[in-house]
C-alpha atoms as a PDB file:
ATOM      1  CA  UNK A   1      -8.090  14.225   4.950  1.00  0.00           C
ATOM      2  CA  UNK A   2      -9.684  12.181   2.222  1.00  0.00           C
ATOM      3  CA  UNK A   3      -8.542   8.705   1.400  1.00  0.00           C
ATOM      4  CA  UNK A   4      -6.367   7.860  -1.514  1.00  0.00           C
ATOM      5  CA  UNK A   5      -8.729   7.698  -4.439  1.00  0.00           C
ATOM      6  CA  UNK A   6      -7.800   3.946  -6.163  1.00  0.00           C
ATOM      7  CA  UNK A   7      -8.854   3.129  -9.662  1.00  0.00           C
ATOM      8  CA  UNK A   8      -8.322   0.415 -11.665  1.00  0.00           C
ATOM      9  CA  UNK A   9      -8.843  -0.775 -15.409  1.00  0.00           C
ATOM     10  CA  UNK A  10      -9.174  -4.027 -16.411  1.00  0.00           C
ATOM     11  CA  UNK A  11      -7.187  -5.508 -19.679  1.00  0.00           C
ATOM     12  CA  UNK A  12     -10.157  -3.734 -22.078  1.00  0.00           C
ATOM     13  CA  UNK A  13      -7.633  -0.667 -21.844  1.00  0.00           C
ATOM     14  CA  UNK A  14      -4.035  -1.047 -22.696  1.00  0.00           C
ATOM     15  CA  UNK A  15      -1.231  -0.207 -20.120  1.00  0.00           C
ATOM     16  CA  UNK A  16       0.562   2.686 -21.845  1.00  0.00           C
ATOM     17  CA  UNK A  17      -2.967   4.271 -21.607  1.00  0.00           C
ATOM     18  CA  UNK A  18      -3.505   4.044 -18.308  1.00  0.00           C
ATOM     19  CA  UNK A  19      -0.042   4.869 -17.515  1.00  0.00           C
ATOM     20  CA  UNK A  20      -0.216   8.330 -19.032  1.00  0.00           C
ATOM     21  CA  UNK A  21      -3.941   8.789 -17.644  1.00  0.00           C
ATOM     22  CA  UNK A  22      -2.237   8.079 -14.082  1.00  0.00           C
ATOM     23  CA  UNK A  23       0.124  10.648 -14.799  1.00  0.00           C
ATOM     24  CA  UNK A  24      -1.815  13.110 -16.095  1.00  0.00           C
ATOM     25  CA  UNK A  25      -4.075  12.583 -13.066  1.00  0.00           C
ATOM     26  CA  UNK A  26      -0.828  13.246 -10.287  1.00  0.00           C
ATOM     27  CA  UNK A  27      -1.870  16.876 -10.841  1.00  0.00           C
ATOM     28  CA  UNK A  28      -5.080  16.279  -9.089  1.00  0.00           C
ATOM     29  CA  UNK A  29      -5.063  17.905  -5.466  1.00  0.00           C
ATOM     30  CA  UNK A  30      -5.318  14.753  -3.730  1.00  0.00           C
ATOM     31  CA  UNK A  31      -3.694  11.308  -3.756  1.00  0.00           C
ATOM     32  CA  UNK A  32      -4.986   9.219  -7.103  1.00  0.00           C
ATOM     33  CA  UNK A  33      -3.370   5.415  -7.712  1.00  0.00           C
ATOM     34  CA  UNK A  34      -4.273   4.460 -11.069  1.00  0.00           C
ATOM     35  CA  UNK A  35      -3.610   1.509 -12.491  1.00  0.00           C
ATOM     36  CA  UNK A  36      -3.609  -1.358 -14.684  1.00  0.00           C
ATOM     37  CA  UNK A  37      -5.115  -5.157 -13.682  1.00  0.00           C
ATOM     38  CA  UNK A  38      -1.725  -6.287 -15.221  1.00  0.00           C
ATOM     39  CA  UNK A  39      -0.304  -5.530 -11.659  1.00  0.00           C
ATOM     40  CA  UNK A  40      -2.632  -7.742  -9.606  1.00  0.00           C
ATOM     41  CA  UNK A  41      -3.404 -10.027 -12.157  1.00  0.00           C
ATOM     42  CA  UNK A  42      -1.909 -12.379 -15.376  1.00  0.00           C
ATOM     43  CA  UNK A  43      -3.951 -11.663 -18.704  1.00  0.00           C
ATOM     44  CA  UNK A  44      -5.723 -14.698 -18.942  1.00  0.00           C
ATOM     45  CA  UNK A  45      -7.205 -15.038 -14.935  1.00  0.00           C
ATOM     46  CA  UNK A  46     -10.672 -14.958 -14.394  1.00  0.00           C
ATOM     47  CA  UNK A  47     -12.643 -12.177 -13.066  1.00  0.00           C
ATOM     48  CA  UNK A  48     -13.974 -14.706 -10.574  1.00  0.00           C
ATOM     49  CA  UNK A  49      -9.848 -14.706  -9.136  1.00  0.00           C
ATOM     50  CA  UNK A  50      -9.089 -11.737  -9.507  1.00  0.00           C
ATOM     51  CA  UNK A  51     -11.592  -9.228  -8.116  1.00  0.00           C
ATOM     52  CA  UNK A  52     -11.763 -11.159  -4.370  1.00  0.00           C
ATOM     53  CA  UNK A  53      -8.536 -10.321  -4.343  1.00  0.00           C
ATOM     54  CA  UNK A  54      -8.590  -6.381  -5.189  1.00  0.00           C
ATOM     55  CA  UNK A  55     -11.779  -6.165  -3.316  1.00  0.00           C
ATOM     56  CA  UNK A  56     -10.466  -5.548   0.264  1.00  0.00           C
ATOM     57  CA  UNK A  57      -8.200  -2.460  -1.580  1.00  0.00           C
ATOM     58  CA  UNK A  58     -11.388  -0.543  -1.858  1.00  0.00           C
ATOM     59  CA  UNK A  59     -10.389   0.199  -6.098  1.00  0.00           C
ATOM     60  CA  UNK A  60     -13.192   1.278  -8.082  1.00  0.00           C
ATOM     61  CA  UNK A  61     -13.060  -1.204 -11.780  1.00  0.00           C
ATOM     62  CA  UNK A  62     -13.247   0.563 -15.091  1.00  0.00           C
ATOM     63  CA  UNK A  63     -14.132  -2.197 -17.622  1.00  0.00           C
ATOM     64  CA  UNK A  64     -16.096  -1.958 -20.841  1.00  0.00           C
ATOM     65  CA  UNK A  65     -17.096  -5.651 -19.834  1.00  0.00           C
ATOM     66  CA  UNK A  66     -20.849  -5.131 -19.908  1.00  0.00           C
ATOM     67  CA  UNK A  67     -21.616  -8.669 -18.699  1.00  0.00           C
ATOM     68  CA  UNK A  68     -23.113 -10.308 -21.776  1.00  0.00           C
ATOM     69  CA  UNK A  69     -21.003 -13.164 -22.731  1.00  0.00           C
ATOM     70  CA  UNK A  70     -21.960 -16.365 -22.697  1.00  0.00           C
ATOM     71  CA  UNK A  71     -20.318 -18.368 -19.460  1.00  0.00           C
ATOM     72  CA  UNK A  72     -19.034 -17.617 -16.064  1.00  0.00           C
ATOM     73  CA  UNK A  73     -19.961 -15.272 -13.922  1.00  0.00           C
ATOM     74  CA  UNK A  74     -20.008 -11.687 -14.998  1.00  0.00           C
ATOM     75  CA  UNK A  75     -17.938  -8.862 -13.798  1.00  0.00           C
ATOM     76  CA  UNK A  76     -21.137  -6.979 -12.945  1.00  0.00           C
ATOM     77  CA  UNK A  77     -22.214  -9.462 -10.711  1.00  0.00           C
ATOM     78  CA  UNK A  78     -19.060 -10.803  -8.886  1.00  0.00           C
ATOM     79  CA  UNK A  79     -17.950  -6.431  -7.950  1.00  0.00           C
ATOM     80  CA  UNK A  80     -21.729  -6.468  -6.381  1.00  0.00           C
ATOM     81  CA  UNK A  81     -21.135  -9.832  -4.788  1.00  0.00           C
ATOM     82  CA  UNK A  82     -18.045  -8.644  -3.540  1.00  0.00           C
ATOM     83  CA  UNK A  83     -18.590  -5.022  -2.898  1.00  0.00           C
ATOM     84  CA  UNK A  84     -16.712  -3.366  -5.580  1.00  0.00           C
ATOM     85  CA  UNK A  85     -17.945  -0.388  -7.037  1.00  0.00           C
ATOM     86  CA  UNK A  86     -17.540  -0.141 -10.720  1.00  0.00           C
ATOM     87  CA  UNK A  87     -18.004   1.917 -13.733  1.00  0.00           C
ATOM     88  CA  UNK A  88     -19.128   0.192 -16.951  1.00  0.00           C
ATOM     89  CA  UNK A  89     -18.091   1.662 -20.775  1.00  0.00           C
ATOM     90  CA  UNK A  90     -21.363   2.119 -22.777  1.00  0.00           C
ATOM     91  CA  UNK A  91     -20.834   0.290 -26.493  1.00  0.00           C
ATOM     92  CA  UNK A  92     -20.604   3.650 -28.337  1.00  0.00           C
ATOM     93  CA  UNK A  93     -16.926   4.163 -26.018  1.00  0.00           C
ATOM     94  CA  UNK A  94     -16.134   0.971 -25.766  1.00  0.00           C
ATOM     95  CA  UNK A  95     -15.818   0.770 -29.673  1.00  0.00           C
ATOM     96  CA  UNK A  96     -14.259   4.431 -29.430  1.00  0.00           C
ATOM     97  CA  UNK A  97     -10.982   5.345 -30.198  1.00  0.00           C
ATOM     98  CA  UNK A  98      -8.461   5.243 -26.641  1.00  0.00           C
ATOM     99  CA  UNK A  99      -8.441   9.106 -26.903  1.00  0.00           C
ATOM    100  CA  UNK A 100     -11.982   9.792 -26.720  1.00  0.00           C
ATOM    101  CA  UNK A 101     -12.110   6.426 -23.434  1.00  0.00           C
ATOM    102  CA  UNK A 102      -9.894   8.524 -21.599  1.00  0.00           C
ATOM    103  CA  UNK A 103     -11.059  11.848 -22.498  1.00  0.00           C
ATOM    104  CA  UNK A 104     -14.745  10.728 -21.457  1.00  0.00           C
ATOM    105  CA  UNK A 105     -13.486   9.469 -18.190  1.00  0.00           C
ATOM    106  CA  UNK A 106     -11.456  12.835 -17.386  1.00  0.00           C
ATOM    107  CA  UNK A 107     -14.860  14.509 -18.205  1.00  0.00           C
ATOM    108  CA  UNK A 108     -17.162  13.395 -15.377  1.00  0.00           C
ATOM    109  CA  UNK A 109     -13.744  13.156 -13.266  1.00  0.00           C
ATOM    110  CA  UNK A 110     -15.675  15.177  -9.764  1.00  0.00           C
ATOM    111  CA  UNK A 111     -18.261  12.439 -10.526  1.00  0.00           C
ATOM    112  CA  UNK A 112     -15.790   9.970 -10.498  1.00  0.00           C
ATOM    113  CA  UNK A 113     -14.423  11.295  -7.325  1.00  0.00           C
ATOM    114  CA  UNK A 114     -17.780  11.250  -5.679  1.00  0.00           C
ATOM    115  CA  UNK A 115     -18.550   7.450  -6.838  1.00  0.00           C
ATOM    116  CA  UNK A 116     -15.224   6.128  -5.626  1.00  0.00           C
ATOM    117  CA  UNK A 117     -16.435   7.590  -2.065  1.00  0.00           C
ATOM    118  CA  UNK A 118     -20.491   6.551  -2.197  1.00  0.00           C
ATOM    119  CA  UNK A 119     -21.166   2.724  -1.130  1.00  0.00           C
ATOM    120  CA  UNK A 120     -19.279   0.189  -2.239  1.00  0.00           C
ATOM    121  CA  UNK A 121     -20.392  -2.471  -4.595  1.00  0.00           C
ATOM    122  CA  UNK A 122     -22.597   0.298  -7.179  1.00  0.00           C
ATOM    123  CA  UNK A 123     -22.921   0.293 -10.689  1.00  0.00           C
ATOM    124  CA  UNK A 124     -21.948   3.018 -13.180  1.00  0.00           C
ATOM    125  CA  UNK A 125     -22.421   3.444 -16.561  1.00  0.00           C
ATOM    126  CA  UNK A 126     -20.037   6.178 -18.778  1.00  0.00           C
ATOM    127  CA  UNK A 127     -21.612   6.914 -21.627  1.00  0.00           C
ATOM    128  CA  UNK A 128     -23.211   9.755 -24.403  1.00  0.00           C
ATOM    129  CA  UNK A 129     -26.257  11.294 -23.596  1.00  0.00           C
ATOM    130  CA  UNK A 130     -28.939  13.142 -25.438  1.00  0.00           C
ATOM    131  CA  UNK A 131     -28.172  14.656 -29.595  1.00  0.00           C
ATOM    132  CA  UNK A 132     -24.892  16.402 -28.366  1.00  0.00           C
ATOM    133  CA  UNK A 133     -23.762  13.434 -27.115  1.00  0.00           C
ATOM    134  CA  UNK A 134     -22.543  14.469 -23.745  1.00  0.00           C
ATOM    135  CA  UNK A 135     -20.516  12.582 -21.548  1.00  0.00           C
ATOM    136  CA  UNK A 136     -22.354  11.428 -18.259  1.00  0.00           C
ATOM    137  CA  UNK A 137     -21.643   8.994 -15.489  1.00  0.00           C
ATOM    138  CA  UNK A 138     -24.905   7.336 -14.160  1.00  0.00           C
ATOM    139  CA  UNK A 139     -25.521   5.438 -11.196  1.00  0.00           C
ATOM    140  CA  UNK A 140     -27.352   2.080 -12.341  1.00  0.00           C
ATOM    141  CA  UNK A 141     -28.002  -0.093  -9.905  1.00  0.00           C
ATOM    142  CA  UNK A 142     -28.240   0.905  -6.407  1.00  0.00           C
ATOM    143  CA  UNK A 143     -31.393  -0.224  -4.471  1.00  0.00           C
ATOM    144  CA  UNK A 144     -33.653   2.597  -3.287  1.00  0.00           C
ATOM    145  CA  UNK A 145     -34.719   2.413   0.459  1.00  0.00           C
ATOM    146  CA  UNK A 146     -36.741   4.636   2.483  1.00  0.00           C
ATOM    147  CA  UNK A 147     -33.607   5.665   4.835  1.00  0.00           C
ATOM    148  CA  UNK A 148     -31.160   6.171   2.135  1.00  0.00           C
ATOM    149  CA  UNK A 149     -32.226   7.655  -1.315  1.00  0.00           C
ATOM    150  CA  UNK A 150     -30.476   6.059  -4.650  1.00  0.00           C
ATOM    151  CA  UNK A 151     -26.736   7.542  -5.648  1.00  0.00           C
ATOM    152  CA  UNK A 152     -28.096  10.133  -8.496  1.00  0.00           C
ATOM    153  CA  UNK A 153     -29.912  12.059  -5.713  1.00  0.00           C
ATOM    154  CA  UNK A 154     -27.222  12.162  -3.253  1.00  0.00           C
ATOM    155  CA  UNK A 155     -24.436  12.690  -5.880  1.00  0.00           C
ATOM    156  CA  UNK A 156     -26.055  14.815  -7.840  1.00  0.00           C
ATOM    157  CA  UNK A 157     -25.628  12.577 -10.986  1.00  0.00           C
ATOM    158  CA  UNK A 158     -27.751  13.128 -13.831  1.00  0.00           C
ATOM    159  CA  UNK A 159     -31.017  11.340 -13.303  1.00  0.00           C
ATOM    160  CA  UNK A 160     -33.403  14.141 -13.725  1.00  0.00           C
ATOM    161  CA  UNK A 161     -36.101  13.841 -16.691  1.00  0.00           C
ATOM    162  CA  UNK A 162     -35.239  15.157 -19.789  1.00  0.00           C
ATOM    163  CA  UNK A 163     -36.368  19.119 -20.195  1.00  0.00           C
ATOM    164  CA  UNK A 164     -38.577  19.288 -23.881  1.00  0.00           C
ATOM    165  CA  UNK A 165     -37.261  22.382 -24.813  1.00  0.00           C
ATOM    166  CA  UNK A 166     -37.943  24.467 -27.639  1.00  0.00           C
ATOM    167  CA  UNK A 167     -36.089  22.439 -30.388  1.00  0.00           C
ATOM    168  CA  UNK A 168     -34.246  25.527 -32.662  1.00  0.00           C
ATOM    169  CA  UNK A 169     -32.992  26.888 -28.899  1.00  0.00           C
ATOM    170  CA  UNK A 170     -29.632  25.005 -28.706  1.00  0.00           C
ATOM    171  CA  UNK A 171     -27.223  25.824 -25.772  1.00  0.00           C
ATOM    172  CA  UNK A 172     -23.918  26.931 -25.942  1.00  0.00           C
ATOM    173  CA  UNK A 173     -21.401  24.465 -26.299  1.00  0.00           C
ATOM    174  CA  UNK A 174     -18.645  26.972 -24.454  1.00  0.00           C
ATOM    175  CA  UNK A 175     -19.622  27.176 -21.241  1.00  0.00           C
ATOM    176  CA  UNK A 176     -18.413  23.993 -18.967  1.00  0.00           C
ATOM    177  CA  UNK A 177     -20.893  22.926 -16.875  1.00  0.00           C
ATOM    178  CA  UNK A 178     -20.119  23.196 -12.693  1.00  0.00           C
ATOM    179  CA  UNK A 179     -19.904  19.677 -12.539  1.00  0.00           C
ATOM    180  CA  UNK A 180     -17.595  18.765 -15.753  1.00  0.00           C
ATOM    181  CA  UNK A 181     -15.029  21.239 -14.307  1.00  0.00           C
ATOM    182  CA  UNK A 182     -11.733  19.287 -14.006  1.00  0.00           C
ATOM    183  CA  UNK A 183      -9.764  19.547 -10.768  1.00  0.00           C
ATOM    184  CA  UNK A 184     -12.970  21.505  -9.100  1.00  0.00           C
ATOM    185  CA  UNK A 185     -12.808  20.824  -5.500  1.00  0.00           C
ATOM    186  CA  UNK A 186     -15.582  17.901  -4.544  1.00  0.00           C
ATOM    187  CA  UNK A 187     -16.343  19.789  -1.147  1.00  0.00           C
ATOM    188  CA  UNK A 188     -17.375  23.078  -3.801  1.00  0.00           C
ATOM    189  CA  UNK A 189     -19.263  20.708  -5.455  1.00  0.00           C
ATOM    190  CA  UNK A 190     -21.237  19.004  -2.162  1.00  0.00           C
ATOM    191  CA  UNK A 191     -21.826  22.212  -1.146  1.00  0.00           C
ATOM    192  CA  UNK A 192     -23.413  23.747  -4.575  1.00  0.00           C
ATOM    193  CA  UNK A 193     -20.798  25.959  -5.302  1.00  0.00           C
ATOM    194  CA  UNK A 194     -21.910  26.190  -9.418  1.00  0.00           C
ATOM    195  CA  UNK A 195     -20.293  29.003 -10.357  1.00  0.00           C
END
C-alpha cells in the first residue's frame, strides 16, 4: 500500500480554501492530508524555521513564493537544501482568482500524485501552457545524470517539444486528456493505460 500522500500550502492560500480542497480531496482512493502552514507554523515565521521542521514529514509545499524578493533565503532554495519537494504557482495563477488556484491544482492532480512520490527536494512549476492555456505541472529543476533520467521522462510530465501543427486545425476541447483524468488510478497511468 502507498503512503499517505501529504500536502501542504503555505499562507499565499487562505485556510477556508484549503480546508474545502482537503475535503473535496477525502474522495480520492487513497489517504490525502492536506493542509494549511497555519498548523505547523505562526503567520509571521520564516521559511528558514519553518520548513526544517516539516521536512522530516515528507509534505510536498504549494507556494506561489517564486523566490524573488529581496532578503533571506528563498523558499526554492531552503525545500532543495532540505529535501522538500515543492510545486511553485506561475504569476498568471498566482494573481488568479482562489477558484481557478484550486481548480488548476485538481487538474494535474495524477501528476501531483506522481511528484509527491518522485525524489524529494524537486521543483515544480503549475502553470498555463500554450494559446489554450492549459494547465500543466512541470518538473524544473532536477539534475540529469546518466543513471537516472530527469522527472518529465520518468513521470511522463510534459516536456516534449511543441508539435507546429497546422494552425486553423484546433483540437477538441471535450475530450480530457488520460493524464488530466481526476481520481484515475496512478498504477493505470505508470502502466500507459490512456484510454
Amino acid at each position: 500500500m502507498n503512503e499517505t500522500i501529504k500536502i501542504l500550502f503555505d499562507e499565499n492560500f487562505g485556510e477556508p480554501l484549503v480546508s474545502a480542497l482537503a475535503e473535496f480531496m477525502s474522495l480520492y482512493h487513497e489517504d490525502v492530508e492536506i493542509c494549511h502552514l497555519f498548523k505547523f507554523a505562526k503567520a509571521s515565521e520564516k521559511d528558514e524555521v519553518w520548513i526544517p521542521r516539516i521536512a522530516p514529514g515528507g509534505w510536498l509545499v504549494v507556494s506561489t513564493d517564486r523566490g524573488k524578493r529581496c532578503g533571506g533565503k528563498k523558499l526554492p532554495a531552503i525545500c532543495r537544501e532540505h529535501k522538500v519537494t515543492h510545486i511553485l504557482l506561475s504569476t498568471s495563477l498566482h494573481d488568479a482568482k482562489h477558484f481557478e488556484k484550486i481548480r488548476a491544482f485538481v487538474a494535474v492532480w495524477p501528476r501531483v500524485v506522481m511528484a509527491a512520490r518522485f525524489e524529494k527536494g524537486t521543483r515544480y512549476s503549475l502553470r498555463y501552457e500554450g494559446q489554450e492555456k492549459r494547465v500543466a505541472l512541470v518538473q524544473c529543476d532536477y539534475p540529469a545524470t546518466p543513471t537516472l533520467p530527469n522527472a518529465s521522462a520518468r513521470l511522463g510530465f510534459d516536456g516534449r517539444k511543441r508539435r507546429s501543427g497546422h494552425p486553423g486545425r484546433k483540437r477538441k476541447s471535450s475530450a480530457i486528456p488520460w493524464f488530466e483524468r481526476l481520481f484515475k488510478d496512478v498504477k493505470d497511468i505508470n502502466d500507459g493505460d490512456r484510454k
